[in-house]
PDB file of N, CA and C in Angstrom:
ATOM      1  N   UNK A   1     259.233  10.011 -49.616  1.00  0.00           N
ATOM      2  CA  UNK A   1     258.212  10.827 -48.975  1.00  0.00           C
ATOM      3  C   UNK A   1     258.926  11.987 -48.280  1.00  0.00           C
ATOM      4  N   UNK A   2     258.015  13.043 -48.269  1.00  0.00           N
ATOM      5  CA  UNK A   2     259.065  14.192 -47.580  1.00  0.00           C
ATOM      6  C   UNK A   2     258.506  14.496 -46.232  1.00  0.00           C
ATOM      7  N   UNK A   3     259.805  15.288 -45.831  1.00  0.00           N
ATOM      8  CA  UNK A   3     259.013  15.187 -44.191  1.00  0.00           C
ATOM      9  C   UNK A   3     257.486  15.951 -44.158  1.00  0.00           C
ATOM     10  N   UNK A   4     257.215  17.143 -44.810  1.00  0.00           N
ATOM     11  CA  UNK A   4     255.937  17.879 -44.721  1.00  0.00           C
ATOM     12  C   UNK A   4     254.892  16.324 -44.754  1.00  0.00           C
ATOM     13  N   UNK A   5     255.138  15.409 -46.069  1.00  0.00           N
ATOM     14  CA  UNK A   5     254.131  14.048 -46.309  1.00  0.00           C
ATOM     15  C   UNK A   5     253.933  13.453 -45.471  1.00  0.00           C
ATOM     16  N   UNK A   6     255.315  13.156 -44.320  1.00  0.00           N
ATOM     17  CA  UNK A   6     254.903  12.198 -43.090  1.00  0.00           C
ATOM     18  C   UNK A   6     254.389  12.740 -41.902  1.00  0.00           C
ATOM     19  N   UNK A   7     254.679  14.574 -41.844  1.00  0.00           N
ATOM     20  CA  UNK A   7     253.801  15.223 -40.849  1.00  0.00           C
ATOM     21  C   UNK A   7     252.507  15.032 -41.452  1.00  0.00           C
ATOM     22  N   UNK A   8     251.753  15.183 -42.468  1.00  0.00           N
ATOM     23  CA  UNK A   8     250.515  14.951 -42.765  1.00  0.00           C
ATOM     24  C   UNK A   8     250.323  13.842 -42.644  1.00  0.00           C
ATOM     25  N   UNK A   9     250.646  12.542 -43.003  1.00  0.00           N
ATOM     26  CA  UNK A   9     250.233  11.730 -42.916  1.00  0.00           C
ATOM     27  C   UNK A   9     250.096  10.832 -41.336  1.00  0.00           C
ATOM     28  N   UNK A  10     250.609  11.595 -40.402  1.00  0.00           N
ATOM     29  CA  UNK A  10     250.549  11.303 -38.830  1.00  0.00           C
ATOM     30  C   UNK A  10     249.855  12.205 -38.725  1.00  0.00           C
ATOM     31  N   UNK A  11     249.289  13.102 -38.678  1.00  0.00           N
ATOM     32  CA  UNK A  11     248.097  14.190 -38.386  1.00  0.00           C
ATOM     33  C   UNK A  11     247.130  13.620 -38.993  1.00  0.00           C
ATOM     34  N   UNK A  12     246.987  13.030 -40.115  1.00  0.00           N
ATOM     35  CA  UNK A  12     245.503  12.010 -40.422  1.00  0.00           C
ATOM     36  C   UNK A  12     245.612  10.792 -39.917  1.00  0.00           C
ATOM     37  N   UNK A  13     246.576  10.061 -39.367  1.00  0.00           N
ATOM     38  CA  UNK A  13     246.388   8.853 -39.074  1.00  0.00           C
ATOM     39  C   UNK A  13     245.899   8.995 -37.173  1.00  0.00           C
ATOM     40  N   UNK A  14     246.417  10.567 -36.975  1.00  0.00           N
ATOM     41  CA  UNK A  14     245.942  10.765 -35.846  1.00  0.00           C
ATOM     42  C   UNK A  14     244.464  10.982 -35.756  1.00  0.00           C
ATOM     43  N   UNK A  15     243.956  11.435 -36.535  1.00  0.00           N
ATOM     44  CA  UNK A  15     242.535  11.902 -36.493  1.00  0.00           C
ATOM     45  C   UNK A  15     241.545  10.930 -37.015  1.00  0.00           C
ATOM     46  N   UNK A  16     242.290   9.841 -36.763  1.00  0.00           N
ATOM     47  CA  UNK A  16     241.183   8.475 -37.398  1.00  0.00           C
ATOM     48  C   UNK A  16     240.742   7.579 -35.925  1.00  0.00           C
ATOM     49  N   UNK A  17     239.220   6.756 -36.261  1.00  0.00           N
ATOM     50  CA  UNK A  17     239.101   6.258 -34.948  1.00  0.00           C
ATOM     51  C   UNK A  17     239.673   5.161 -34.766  1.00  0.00           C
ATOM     52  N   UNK A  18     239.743   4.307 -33.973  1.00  0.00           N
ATOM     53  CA  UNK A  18     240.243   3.223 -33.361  1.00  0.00           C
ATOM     54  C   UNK A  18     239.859   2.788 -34.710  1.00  0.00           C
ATOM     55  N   UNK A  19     238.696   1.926 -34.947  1.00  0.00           N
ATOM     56  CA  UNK A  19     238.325   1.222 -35.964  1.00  0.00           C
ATOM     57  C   UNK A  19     239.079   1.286 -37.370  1.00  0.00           C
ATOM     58  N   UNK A  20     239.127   2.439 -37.551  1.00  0.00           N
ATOM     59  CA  UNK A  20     239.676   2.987 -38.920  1.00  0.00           C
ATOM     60  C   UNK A  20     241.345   2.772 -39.256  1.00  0.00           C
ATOM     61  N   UNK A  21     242.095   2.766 -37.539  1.00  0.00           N
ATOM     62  CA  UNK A  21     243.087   2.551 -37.769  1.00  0.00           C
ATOM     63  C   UNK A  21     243.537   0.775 -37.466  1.00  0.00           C
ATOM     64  N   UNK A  22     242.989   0.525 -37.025  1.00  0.00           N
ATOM     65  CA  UNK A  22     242.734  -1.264 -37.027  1.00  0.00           C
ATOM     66  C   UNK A  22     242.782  -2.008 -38.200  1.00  0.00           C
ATOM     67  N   UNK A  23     241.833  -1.410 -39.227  1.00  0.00           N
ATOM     68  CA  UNK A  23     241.293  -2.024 -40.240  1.00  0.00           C
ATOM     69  C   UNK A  23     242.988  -1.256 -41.103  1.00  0.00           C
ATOM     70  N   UNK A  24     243.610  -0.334 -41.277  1.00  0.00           N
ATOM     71  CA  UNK A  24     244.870   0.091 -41.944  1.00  0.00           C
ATOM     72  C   UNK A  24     245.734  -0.590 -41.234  1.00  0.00           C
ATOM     73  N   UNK A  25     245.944  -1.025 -39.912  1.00  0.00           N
ATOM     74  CA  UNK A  25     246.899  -1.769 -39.701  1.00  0.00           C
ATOM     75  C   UNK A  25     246.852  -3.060 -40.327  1.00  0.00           C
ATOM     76  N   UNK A  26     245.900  -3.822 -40.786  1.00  0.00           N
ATOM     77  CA  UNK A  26     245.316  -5.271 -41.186  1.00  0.00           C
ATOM     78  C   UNK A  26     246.298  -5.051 -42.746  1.00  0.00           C
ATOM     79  N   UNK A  27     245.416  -4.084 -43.174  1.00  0.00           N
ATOM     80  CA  UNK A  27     246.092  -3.405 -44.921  1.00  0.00           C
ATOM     81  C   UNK A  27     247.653  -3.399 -44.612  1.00  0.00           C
ATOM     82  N   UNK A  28     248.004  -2.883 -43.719  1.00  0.00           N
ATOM     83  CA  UNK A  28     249.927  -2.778 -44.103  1.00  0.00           C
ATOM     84  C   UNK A  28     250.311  -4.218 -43.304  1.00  0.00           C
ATOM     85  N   UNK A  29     249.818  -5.021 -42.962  1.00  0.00           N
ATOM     86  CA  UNK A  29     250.391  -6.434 -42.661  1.00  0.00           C
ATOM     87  C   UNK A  29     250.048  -7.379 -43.585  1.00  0.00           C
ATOM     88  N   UNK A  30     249.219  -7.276 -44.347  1.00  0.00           N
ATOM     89  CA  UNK A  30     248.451  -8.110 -45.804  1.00  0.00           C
ATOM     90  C   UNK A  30     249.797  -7.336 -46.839  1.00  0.00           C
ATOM     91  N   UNK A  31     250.451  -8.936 -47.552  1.00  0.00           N
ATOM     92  CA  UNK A  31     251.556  -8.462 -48.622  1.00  0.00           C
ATOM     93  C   UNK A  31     250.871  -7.617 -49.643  1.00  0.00           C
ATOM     94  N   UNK A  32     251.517  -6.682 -50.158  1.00  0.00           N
ATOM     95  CA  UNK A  32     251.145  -5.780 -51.529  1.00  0.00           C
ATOM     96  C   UNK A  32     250.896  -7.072 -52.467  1.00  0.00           C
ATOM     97  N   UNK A  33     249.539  -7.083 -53.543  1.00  0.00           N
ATOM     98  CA  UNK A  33     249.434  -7.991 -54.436  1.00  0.00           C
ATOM     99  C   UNK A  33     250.373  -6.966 -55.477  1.00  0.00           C
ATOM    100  N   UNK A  34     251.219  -8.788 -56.222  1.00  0.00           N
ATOM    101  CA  UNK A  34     251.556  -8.053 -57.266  1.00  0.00           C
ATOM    102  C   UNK A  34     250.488  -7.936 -58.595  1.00  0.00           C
ATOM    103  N   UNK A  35     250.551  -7.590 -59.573  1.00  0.00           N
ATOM    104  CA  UNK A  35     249.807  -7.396 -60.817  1.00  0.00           C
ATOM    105  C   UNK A  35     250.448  -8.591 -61.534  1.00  0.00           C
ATOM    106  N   UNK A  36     249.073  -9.733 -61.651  1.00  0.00           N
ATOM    107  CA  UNK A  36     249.586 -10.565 -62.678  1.00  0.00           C
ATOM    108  C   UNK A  36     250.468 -10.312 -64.022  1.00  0.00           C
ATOM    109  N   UNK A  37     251.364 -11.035 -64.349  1.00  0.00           N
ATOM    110  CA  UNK A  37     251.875 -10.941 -65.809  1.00  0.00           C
ATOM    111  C   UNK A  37     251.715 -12.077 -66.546  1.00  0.00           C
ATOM    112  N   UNK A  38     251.236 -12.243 -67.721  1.00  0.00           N
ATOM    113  CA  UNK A  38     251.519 -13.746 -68.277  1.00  0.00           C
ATOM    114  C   UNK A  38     252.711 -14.117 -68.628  1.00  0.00           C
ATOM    115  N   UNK A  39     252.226 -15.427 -68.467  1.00  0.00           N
ATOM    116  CA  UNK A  39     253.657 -16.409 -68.376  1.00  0.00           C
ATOM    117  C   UNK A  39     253.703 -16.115 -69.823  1.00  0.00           C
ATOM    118  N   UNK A  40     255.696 -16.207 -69.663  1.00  0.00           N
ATOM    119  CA  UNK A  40     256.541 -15.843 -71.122  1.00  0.00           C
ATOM    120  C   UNK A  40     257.653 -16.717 -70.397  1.00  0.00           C
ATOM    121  N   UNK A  41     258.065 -17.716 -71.368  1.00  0.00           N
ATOM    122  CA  UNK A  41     259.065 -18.481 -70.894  1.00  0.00           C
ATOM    123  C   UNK A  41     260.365 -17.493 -71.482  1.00  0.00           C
ATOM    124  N   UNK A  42     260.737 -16.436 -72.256  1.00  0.00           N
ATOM    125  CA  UNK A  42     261.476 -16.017 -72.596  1.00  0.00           C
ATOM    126  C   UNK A  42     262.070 -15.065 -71.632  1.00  0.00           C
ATOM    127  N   UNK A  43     260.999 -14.057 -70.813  1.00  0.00           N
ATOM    128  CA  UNK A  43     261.207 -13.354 -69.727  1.00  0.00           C
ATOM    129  C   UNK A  43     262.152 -13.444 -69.005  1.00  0.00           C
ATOM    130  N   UNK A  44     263.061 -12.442 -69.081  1.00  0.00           N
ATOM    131  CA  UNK A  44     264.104 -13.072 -67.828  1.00  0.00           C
ATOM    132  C   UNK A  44     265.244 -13.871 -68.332  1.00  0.00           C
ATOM    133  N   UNK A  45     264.974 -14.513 -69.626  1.00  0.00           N
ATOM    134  CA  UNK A  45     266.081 -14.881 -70.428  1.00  0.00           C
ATOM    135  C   UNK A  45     267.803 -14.165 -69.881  1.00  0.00           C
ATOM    136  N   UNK A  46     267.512 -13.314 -70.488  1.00  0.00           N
ATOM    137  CA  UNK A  46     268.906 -12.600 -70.060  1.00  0.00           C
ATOM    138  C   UNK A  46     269.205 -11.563 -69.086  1.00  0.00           C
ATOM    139  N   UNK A  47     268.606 -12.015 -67.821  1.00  0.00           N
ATOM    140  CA  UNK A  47     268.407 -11.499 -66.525  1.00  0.00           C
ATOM    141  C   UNK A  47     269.715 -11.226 -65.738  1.00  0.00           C
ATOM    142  N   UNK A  48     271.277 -12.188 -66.086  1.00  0.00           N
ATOM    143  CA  UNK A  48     271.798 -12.227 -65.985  1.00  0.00           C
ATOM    144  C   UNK A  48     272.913 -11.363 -66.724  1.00  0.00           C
ATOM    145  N   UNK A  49     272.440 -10.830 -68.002  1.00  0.00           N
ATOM    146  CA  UNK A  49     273.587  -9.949 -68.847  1.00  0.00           C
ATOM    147  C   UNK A  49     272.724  -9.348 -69.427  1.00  0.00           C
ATOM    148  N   UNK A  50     272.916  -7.750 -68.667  1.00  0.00           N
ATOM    149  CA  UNK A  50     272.419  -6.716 -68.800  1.00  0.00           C
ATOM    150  C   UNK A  50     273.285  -5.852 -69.993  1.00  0.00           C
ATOM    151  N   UNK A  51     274.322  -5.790 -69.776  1.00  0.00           N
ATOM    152  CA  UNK A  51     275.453  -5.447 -70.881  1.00  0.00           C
ATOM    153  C   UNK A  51     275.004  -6.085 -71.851  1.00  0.00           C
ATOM    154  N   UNK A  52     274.738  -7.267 -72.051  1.00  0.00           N
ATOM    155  CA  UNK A  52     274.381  -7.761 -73.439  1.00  0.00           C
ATOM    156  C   UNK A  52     273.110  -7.212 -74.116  1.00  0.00           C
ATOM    157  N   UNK A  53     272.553  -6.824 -73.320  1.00  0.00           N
ATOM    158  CA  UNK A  53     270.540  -6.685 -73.736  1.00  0.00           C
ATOM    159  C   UNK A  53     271.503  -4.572 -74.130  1.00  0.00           C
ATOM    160  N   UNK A  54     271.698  -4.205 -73.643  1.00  0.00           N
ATOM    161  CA  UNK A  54     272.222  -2.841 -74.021  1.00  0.00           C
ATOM    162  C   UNK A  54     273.428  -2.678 -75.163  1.00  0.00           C
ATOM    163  N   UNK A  55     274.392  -3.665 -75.675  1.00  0.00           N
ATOM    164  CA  UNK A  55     274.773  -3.716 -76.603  1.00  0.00           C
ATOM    165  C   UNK A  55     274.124  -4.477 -78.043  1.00  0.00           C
ATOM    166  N   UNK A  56     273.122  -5.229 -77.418  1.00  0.00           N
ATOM    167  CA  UNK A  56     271.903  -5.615 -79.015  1.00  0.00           C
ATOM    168  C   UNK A  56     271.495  -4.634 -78.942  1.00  0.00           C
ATOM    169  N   UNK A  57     270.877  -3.622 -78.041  1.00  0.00           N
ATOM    170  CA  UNK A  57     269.569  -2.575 -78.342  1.00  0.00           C
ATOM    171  C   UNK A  57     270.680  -1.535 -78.866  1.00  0.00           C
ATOM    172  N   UNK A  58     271.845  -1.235 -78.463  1.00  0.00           N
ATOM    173  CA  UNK A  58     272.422   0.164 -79.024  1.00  0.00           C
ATOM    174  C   UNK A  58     272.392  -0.591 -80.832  1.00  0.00           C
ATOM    175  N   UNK A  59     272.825  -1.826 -81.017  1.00  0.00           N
ATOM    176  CA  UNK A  59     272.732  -2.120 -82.200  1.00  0.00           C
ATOM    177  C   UNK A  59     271.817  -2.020 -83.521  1.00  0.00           C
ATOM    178  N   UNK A  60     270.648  -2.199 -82.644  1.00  0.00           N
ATOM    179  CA  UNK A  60     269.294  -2.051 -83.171  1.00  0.00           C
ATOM    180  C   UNK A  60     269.076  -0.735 -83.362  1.00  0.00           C
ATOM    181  N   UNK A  61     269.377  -0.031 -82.663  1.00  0.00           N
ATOM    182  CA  UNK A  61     269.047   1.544 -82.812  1.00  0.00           C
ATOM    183  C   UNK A  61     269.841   2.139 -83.811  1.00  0.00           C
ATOM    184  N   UNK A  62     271.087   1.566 -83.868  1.00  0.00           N
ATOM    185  CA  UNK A  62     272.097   2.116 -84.986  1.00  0.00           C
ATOM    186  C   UNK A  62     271.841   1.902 -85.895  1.00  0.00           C
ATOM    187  N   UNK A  63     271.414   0.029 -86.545  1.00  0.00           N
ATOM    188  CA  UNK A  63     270.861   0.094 -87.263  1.00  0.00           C
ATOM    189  C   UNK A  63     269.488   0.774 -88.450  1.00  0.00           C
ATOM    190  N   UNK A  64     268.811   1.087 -87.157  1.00  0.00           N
ATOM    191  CA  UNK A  64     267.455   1.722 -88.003  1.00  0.00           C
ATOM    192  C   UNK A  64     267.557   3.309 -87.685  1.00  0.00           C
ATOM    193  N   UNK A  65     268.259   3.840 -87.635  1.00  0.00           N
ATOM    194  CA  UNK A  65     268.896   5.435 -88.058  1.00  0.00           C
ATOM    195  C   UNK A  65     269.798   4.937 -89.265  1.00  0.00           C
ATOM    196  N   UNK A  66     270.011   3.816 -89.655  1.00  0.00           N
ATOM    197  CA  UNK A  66     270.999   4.169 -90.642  1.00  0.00           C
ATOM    198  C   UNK A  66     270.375   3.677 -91.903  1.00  0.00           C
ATOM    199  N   UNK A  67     269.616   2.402 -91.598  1.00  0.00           N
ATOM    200  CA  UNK A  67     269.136   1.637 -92.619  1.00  0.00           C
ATOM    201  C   UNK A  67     267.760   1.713 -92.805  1.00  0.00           C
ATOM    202  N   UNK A  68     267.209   2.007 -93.619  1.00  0.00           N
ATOM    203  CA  UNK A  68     266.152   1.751 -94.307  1.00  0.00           C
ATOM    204  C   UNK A  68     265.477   0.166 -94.260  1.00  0.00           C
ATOM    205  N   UNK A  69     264.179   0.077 -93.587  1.00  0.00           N
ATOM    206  CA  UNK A  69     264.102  -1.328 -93.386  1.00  0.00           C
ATOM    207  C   UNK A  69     262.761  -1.377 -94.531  1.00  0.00           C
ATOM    208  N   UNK A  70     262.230  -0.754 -95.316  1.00  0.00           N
ATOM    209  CA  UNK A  70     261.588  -0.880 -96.445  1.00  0.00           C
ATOM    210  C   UNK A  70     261.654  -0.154 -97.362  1.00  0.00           C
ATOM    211  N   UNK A  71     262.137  -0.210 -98.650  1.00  0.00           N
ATOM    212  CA  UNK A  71     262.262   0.604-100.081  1.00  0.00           C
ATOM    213  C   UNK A  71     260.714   0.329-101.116  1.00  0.00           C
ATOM    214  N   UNK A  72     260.286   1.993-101.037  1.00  0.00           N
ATOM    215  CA  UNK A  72     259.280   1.843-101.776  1.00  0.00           C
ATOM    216  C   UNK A  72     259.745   1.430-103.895  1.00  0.00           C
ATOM    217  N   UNK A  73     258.571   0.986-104.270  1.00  0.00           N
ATOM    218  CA  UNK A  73     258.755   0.889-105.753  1.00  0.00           C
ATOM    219  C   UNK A  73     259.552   2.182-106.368  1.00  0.00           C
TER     220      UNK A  73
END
């Protein structure tokens, strides 16, 4: 956020009534929901080796710039 964002945003939080800022204090003490994801037992698999997930994908990429993965008749 830049400073101009947090001068605005204290100049509106100033110009709100009691009520208004009560009910936003409630909102920033309530945790952020996250956005469900479905369960994938694979997820996270290789959470631990990041180097590895970037040397399959450079692989993959090399591969299909080079190779043809279907030959027509």
């Amino acid at each position: 956020m830049t400073q101009i964002q947090w001068q605005q945003l204290e100049a509106t939080v100033q110009q709100m009534s009691d009520a208004e800022k009560q009910r936003l204090a409630k909102l920033l003490e309530a945790p952020a929901a996250l956005p469900e994801t479905p369960h994938n037992p694979s997820l996270g698999l290789f959470a631990d080796e990041p180097e590895l997930i970037d040397e399959m994908m450079a692989g993959v990429y090399h591969d299909r710039e080079n190779y043809r993965l279907r030959t027509g008749d």
